[in-house]
Protein backbone atom coordinates (compact mmCIF):
# COMPACT_ATOMS: atom_id res chain seq x y z
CA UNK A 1 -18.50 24.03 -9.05
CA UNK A 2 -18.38 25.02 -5.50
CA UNK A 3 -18.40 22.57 -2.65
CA UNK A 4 -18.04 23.38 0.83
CA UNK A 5 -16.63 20.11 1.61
CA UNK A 6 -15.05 17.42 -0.29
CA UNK A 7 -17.54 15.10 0.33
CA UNK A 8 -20.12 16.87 -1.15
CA UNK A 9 -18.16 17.91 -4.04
CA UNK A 10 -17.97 13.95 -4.49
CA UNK A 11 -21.42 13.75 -3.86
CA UNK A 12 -22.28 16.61 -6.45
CA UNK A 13 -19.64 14.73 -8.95
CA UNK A 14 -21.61 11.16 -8.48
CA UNK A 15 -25.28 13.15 -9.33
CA UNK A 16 -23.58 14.60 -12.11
CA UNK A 17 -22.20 11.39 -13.54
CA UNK A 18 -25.54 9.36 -12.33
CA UNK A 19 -27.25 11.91 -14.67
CA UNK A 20 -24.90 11.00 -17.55
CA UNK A 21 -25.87 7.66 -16.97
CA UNK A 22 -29.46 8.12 -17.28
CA UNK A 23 -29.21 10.24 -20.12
CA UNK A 24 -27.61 7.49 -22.63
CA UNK A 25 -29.38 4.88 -20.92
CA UNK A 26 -26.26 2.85 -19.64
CA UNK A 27 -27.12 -0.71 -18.31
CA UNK A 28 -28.54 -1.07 -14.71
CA UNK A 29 -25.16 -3.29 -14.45
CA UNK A 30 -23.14 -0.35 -14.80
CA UNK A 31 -24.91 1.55 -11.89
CA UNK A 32 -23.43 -1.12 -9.91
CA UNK A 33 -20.11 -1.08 -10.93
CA UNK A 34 -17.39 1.29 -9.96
CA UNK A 35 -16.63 4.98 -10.20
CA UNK A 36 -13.62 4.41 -12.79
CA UNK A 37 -15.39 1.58 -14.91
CA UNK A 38 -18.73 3.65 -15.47
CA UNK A 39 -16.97 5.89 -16.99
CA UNK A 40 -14.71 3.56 -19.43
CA UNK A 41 -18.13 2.35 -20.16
CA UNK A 42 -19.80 5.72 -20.93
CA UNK A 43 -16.39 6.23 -22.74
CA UNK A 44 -17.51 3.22 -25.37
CA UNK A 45 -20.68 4.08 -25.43
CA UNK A 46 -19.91 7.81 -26.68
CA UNK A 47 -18.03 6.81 -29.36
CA UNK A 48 -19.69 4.04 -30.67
CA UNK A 49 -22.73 6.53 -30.82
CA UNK A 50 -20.53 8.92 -32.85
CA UNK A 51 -19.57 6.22 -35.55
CA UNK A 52 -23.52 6.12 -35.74
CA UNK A 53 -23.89 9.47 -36.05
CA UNK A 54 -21.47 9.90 -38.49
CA UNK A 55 -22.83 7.13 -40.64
CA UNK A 56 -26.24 7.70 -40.46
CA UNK A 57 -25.08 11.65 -41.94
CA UNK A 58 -22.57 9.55 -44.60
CA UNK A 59 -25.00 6.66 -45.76
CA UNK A 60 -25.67 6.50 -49.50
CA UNK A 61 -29.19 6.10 -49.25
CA UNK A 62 -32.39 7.11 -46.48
CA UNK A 63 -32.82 3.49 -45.39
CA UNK A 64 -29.37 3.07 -44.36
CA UNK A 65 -29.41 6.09 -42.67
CA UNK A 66 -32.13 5.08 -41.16
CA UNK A 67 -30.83 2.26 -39.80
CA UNK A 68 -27.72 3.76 -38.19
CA UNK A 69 -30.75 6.43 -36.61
CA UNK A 70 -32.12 3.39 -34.88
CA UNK A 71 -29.03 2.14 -33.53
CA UNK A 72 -28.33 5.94 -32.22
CA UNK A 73 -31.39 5.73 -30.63
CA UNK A 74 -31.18 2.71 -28.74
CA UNK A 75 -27.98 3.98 -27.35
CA UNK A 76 -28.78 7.61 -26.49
CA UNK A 77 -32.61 6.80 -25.34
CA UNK A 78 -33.67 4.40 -22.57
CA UNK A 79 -35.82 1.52 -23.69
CA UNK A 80 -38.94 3.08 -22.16
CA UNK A 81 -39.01 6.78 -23.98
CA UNK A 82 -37.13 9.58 -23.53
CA UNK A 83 -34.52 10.03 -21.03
CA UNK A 84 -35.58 11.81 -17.64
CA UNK A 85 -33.29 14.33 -16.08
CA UNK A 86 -32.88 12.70 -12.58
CA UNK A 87 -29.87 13.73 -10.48
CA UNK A 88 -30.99 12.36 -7.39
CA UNK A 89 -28.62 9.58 -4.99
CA UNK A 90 -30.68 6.07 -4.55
CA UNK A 91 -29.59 3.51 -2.38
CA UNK A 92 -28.45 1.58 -5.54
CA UNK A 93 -25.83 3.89 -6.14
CA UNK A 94 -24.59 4.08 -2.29
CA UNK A 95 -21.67 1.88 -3.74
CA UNK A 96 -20.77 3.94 -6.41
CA UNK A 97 -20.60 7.21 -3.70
CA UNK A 98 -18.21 5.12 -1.62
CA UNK A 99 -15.89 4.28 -4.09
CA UNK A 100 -15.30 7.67 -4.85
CA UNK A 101 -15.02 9.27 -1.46
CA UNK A 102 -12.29 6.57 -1.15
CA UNK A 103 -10.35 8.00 -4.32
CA UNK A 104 -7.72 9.66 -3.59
CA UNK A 105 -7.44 12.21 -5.72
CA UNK A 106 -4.94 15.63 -6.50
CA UNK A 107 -7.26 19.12 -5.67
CA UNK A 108 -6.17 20.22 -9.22
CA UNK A 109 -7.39 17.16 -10.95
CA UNK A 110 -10.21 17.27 -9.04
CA UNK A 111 -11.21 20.83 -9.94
CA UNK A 112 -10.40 19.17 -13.78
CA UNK A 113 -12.47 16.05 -13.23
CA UNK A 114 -15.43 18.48 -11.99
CA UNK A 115 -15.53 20.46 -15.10
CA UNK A 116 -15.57 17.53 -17.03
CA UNK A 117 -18.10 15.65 -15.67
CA UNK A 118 -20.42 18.81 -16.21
CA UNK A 119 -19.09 19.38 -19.68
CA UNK A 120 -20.51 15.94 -20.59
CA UNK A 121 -23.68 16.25 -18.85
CA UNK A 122 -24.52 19.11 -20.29
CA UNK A 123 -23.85 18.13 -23.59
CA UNK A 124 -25.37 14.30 -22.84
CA UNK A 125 -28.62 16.77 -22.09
CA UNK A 126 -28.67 18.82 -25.63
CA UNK A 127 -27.68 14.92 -27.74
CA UNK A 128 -30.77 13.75 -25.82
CA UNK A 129 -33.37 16.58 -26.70
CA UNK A 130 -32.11 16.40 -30.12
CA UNK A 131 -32.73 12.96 -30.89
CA UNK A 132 -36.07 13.09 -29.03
CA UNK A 133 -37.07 15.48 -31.65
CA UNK A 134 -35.49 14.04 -34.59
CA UNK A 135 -37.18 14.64 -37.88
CA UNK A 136 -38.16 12.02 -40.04
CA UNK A 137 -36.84 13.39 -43.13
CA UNK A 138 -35.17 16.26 -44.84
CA UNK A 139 -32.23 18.58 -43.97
CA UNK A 140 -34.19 19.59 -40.89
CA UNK A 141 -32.70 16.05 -40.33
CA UNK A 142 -29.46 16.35 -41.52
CA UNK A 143 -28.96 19.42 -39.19
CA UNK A 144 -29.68 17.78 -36.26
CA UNK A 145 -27.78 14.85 -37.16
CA UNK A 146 -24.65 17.13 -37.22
CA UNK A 147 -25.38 18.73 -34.13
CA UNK A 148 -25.62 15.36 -32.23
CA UNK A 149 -22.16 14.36 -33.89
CA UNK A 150 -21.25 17.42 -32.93
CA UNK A 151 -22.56 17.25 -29.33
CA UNK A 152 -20.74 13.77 -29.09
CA UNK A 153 -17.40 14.68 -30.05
CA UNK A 154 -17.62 17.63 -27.17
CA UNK A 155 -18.94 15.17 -24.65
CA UNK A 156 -15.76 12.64 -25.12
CA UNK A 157 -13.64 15.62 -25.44
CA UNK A 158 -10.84 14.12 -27.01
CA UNK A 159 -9.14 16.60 -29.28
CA UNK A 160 -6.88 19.20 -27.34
CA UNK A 161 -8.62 21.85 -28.86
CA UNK A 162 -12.10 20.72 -27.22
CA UNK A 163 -13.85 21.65 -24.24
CA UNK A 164 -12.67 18.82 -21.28
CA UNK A 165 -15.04 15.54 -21.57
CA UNK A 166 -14.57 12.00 -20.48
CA UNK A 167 -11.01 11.79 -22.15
CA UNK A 168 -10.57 14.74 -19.78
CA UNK A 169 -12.40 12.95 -17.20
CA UNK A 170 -10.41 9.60 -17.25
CA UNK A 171 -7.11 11.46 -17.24
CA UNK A 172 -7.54 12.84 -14.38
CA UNK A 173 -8.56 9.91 -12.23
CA UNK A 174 -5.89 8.01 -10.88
CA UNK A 175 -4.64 4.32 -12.41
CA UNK A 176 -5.40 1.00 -11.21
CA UNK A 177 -2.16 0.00 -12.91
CA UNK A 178 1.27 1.94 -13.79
CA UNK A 179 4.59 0.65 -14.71
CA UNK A 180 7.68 2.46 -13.63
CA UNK A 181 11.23 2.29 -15.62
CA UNK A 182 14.47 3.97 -14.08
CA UNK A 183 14.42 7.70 -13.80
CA UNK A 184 11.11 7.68 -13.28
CA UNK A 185 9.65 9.68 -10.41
CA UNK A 186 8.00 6.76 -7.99
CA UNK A 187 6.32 8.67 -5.76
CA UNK A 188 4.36 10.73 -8.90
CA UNK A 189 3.25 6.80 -10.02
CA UNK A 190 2.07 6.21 -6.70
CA UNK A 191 -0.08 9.32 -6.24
CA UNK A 192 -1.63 8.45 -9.07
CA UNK A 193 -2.54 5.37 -8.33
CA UNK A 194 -6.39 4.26 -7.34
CA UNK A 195 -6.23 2.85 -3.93
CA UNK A 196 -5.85 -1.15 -4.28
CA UNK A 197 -3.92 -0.40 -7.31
CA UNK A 198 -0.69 -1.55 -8.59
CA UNK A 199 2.62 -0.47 -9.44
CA UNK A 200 4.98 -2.16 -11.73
CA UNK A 201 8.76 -1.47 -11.23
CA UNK A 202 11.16 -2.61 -14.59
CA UNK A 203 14.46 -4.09 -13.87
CA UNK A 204 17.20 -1.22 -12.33
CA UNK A 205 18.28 1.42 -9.86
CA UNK A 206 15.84 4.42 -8.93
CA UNK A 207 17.64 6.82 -7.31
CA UNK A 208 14.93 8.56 -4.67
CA UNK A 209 16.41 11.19 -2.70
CA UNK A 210 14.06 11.82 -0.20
CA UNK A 211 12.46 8.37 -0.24
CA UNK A 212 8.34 6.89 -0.71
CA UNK A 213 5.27 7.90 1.07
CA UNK A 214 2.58 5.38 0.64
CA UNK A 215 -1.08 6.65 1.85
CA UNK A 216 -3.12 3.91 -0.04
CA UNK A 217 -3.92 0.44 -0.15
CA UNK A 218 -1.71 -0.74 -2.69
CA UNK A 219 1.34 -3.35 -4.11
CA UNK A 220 4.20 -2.32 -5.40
CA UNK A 221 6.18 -5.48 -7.41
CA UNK A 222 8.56 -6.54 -10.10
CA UNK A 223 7.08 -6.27 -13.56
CA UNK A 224 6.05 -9.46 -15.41
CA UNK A 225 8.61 -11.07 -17.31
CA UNK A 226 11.10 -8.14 -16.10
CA UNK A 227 14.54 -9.97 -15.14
CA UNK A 228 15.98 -8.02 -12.24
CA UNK A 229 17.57 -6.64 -9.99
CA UNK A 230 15.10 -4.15 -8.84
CA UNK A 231 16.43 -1.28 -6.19
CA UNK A 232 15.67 1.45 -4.72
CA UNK A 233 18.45 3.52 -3.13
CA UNK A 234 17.79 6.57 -0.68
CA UNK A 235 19.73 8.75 0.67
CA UNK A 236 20.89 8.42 4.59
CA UNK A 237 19.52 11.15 5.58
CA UNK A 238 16.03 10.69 3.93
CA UNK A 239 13.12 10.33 7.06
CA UNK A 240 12.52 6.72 5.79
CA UNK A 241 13.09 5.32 2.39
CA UNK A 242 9.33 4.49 2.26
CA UNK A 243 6.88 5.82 4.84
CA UNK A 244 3.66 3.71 5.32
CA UNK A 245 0.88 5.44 6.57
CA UNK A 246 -2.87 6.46 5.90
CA UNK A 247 -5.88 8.15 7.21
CA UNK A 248 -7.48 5.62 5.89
CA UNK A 249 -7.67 1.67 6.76
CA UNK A 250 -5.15 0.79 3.91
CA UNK A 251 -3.32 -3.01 2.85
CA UNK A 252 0.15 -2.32 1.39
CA UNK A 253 2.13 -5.41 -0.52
CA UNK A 254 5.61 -4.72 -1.74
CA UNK A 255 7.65 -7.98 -3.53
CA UNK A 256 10.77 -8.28 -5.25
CA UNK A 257 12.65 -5.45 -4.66
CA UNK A 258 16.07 -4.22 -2.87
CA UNK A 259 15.73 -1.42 -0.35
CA UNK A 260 19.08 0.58 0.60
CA UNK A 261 19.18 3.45 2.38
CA UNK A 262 17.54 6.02 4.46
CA UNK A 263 17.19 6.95 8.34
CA UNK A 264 14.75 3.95 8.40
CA UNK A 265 14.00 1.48 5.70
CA UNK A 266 10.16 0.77 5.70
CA UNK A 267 8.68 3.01 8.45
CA UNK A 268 5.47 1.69 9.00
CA UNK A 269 2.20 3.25 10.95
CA UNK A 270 4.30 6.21 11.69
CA UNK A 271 6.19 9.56 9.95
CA UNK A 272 8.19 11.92 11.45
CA UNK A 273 6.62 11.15 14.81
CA UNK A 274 3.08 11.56 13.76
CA UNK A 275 1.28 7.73 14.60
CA UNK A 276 -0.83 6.81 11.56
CA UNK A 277 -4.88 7.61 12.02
CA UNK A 278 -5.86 4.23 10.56
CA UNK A 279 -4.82 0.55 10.84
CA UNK A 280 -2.07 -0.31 7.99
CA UNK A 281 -1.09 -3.61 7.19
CA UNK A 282 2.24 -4.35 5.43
CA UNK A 283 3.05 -7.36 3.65
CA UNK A 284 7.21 -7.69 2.48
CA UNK A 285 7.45 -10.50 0.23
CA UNK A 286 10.86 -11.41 -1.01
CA UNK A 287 12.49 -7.74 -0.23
CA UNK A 288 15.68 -7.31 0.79
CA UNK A 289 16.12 -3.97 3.69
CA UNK A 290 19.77 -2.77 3.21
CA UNK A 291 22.41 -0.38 4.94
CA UNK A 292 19.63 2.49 6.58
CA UNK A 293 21.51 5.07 9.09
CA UNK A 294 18.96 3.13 12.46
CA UNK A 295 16.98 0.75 11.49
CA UNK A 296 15.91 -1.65 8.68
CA UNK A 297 12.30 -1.83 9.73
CA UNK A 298 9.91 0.12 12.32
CA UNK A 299 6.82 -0.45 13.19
CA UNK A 300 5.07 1.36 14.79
CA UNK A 301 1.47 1.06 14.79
CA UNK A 302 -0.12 -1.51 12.22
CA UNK A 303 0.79 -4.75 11.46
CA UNK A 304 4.04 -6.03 9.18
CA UNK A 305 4.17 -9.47 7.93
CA UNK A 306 7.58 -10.71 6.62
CA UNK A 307 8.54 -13.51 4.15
CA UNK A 308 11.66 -14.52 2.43
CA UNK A 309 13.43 -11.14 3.20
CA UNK A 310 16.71 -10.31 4.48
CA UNK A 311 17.02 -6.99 6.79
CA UNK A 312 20.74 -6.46 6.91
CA UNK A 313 23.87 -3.83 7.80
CA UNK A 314 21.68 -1.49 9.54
CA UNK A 315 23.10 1.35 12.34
CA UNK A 316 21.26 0.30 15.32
CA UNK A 317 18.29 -2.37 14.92
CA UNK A 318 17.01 -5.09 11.99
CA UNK A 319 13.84 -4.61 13.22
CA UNK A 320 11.75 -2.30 16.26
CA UNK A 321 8.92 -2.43 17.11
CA UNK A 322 8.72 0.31 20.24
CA UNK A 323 5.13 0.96 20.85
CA UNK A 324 1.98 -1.06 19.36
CA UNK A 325 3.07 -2.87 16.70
CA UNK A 326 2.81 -6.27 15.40
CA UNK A 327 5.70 -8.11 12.94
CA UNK A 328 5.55 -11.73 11.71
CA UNK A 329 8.60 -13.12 10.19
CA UNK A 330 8.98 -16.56 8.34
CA UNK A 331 12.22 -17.51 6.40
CA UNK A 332 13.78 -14.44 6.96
CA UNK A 333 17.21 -13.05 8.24
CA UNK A 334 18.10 -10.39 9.80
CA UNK A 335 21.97 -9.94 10.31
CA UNK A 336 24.89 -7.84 10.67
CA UNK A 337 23.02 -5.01 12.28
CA UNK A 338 23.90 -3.02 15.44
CA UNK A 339 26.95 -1.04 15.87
CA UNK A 340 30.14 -1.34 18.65
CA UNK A 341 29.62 2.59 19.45
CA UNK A 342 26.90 2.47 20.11
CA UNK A 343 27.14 -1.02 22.23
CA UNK A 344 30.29 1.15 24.18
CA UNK A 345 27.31 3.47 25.49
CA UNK A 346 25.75 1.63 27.66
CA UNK A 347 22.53 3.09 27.80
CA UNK A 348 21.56 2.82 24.12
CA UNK A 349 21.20 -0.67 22.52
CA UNK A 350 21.30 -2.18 18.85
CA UNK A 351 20.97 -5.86 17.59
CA UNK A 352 18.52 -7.69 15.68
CA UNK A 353 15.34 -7.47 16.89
CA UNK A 354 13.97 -5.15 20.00
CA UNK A 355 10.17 -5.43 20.96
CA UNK A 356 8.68 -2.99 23.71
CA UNK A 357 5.08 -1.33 24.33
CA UNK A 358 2.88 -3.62 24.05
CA UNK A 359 4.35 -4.67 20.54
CA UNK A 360 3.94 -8.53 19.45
CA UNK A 361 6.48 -10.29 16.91
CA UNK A 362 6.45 -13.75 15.89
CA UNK A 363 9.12 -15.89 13.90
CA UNK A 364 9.00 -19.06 12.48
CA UNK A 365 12.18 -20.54 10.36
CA UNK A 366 14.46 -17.47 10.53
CA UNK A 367 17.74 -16.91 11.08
CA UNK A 368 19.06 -13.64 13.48
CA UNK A 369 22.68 -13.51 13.46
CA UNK A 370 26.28 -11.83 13.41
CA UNK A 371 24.28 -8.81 15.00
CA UNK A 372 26.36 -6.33 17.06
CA UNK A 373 24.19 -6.64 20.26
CA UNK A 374 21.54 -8.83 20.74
CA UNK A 375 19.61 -11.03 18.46
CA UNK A 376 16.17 -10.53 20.49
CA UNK A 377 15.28 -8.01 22.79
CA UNK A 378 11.66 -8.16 24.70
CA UNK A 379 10.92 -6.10 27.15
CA UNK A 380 7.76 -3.89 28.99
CA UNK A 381 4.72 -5.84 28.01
CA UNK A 382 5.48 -6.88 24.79
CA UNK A 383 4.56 -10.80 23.55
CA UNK A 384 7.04 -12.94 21.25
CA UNK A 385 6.67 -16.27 19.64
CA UNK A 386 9.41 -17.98 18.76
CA UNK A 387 9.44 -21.43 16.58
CA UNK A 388 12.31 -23.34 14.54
CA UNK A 389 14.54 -20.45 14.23
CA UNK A 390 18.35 -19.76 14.97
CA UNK A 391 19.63 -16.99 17.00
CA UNK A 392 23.31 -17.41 16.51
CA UNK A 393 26.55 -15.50 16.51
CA UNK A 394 25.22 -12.14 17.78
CA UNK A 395 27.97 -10.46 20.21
CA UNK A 396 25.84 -10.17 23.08
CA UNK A 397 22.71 -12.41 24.64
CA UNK A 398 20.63 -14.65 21.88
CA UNK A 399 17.17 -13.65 23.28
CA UNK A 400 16.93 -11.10 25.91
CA UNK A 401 13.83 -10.26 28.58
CA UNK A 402 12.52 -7.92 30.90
CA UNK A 403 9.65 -6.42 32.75
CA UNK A 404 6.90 -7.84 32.03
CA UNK A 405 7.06 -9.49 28.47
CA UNK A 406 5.94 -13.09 27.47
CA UNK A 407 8.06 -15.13 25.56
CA UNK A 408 7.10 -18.68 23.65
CA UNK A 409 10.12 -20.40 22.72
CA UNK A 410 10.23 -23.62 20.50
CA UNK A 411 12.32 -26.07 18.65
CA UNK A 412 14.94 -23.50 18.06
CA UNK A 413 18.62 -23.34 18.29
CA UNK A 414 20.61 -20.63 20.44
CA UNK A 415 24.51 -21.00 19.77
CA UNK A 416 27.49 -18.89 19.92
CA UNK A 417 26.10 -15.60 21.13
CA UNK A 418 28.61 -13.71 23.03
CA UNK A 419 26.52 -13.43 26.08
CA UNK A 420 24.20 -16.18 27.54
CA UNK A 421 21.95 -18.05 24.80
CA UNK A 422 18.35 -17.01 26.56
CA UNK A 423 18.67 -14.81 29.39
CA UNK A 424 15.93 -12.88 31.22
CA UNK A 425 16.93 -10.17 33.73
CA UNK A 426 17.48 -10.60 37.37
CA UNK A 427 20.06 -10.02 40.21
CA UNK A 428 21.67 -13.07 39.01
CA UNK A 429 21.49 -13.07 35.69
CA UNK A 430 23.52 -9.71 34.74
CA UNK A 431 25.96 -9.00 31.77
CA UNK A 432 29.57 -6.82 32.42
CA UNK A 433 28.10 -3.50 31.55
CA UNK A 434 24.64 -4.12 33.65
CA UNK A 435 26.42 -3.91 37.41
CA UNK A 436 22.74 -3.92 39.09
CA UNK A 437 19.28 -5.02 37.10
CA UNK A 438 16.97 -1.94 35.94
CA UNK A 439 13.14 -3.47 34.85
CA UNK A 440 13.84 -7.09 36.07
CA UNK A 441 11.90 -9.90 34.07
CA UNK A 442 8.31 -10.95 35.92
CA UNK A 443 6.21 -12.31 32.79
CA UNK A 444 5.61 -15.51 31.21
CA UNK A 445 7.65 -18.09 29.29
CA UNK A 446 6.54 -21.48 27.71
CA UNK A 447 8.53 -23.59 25.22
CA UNK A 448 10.52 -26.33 24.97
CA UNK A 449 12.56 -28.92 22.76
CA UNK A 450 15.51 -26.06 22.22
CA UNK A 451 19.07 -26.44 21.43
CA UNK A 452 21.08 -24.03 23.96
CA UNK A 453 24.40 -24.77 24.68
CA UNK A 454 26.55 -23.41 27.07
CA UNK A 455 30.25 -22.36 27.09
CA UNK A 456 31.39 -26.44 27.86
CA UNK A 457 30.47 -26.74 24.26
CA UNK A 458 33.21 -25.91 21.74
CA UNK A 459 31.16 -22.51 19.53
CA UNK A 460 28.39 -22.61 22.47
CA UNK A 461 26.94 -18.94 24.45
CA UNK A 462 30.29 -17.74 25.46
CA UNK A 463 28.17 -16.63 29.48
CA UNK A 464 25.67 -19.72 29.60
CA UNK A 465 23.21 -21.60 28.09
CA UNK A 466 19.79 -19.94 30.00
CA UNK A 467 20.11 -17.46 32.89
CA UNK A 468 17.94 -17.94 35.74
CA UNK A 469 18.47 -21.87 35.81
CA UNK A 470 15.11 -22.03 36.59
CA UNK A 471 13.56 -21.51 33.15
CA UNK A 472 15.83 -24.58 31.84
CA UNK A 473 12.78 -26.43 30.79
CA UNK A 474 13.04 -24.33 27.70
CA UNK A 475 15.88 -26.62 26.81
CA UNK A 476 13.89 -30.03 27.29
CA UNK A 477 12.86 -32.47 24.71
């Protein structure tokens, strides 16, 4: 079949499958359904008609045979007569056409899900003109009998020596569900996976050398009942150990596991420098982002939302968001990042957390700490929203600002930082390696009801509580 584009090779595929349809009278239900489960359906059907066929040829006697005949009938023939050959595209199946151009699916297997589909319609086409002209009696009967069984065994297609059918067919689609063991290759699993779909990870180590790319909606979790640990270790000098991005609009949920490794941990809206074409959200639920050469997370473009995970012992930053992106963080932590090199420069930062662009983060009940650097950076016109969270221990300034970023700071506790607890950059407010301020701070803070102490305090900010004094209502009840 030659298409000049892929959509209408999709399009030709859902006439061609639309004509199966009609030809062994599926249910109007069906029509409705998707791509994937018309075909399981058809599937069924198929081979339920050949245990008819093959009992009706088998039966002991003409009136049992006759009744498995009926039964073929009612499955091969649509309730009204004969079945019309009608390959055109109503609105009813507009549904069915979307799902499919939304498929991913591999050029080969779609040059092998092509042939299929018009091995079984053509053979749908000769089971229907036999049966139309079934003879009553005889071995006129008997004949065609054997040619329908034999017509139905080449439309499912299911022995190796056959001609591809829908065995063929549902092969080559991708999964809604896979389940991954160690040694497995993950990123073969997730190309074959239907977008939306699922993949299952058993308990243990995959080793990925080169790390993930996700282009799909889809989750990636611990199996059920699978006691863990669950990681997945990539090597340093792997791009990303998983790359999130899609030219389509795509949701992406991955739970459970251990992430070590890699240039970048979870690279998100973004590979190699290319920004993603579509919107991706991310949602981390109870992962743990381990040891990458930079940093633990990026984002991007897209949207990341963050619970119960721990980004840790990464070379420059927990988390970065440099351009557009958006991060929200509850009950995390994100420690022991940043390195003392790198620090030395000058002119090159790590820490915790750095926001610029017009990137957005928001955390509520975390914990940044221990960082080498500092725990919060904000600066061009970037937003951050702050709530019941401690920024502690991190060898230079708890929260950092500049230029022209907001910052919403409540009921939060900023203690033992090695520079001042909340500073935001001015002539006054410099630290030892800043002799003069570059991008001074002219945006917007609110807040209050935060714990801040200054260097008075025995294990308070070793430079000051807040820096301009004027902002000290952040420190009010």
């Amino acid at each position: 079949m030659h298409c000049a584009s892929t959509h209408s090779c999709m399009a030709r595929i859902c006439a061609v499958v639309l004509g199966i349809v009609v030809a062994i009278a599926i249910s109007g239900s069906a029509a409705e359904s998707s791509f994937l489960e018309q075909l399981l359906e058809l599937d069924k059907r198929v081979e339920l008609a050949l245990y008819y066929a093959k009992s009706a040829l088998l039966a002991l006697d003409s009136d049992s045979s006759a009744v498995y005949v009926n039964e073929l009938q009612r499955l091969i023939l649509a309730p009204s007569g004969p079945a019309q050959e009608d390959t055109s595209l109503p609105a009813s199946t507009e549904r069915l056409l979307a799902s499919i151009d939304g498929t991913l699916i591999d050029p080969h297997a779609q040059a092998d899900l092509e042939i299929s589909l018009e091995n079984v319609h053509e053979y749908a086409k000769l089971t229907t003109k036999d049966m139309v002209a079934l003879p009553s009696v005889g071995d006129d009967r008997t004949a065609a009998l054997r040619r329908i069984h034999a017509y139905l065994s080449a439309m499912r297609g299911g022995s190796p020596f056959a001609l591809p059918g829908l065995v063929h067919a549902l092969a080559s689609l991708p999964n809604a569900e896979r389940t991954a063991t160690p040694g497995d290759s993950l990123q073969e699993h997730i190309d074959a996976l239907l977008p939306g779909g699922t993949l299952f990870l058993e308990a243990g180590t995959y080793t990925l050398p080169r790390g993930l790319m996700i282009d799909r909606s889809m989750t990636m979790r611990a199996a059920p009942n699978s006691a863990g640990p669950w990681h997945l270790v990539v090597d340093e000098d792997a791009p990303a150990a998983i790359s999130i991005s899609s030219y389509h609009p795509a949701l992406v949920n991955l739970q459970d596991v251990t992430i070590r490794g890699g240039t970048v941990g979870v690279a998100i809206g973004e590979i190699a420098g290319i920004v993603s074409h579509a919107p991706v959200a991310v949602v981390l639920r109870d992962v743990s982002i381990l040891d990458s050469h930079r940093n633990g997370v990026r984002v991007a473009t897209g949207s990341a939302e963050l619970i119960d995970c721990i980004i840790a012992g990464h070379g420059e930053h927990g988390l970065i968001i440099p351009s557009s992106g958006d991060a929200r963080l509850s009950l995390c932590t994100v420690s022991n990042n940043g390195a003392t090199e790198i620090v030395a420069l000058g002119y090159k930062t790590s820490g915790g957390i750095d926001v610029s662009g017009s990137g957005s983060i928001e955390l509520r009940a975390c914990r940044i700490e221990d960082n080498v650097g500092t725990g919060l950076r904000i600066g061009d016109r970037a937003t951050a929203s702050v709530s019941e969270s401690a920024i502690i221990d991190n060898v230079e300034d708890g929260i950092l600002a500049r230029g022209h970023a907001s910052l919403h700071l409540e009921s939060c506790v900023m203690d033992g930082n090695g520079g001042f607890g909340v500073r935001f950059v001015s002539a006054t407010c410099v630290n030892g390696t800043e002799p003069s301020p570059t991008n001074p701070f002219v945006g917007l803070v609110t807040g209050t009801g935060n714990t801040i102490p200054d260097n008075s305090n025995a294990g308070g900010n070793e430079r000051g509580s807040i820096c301009p004094e004027s902002f000290r209502f952040l420190a009010e009840e």
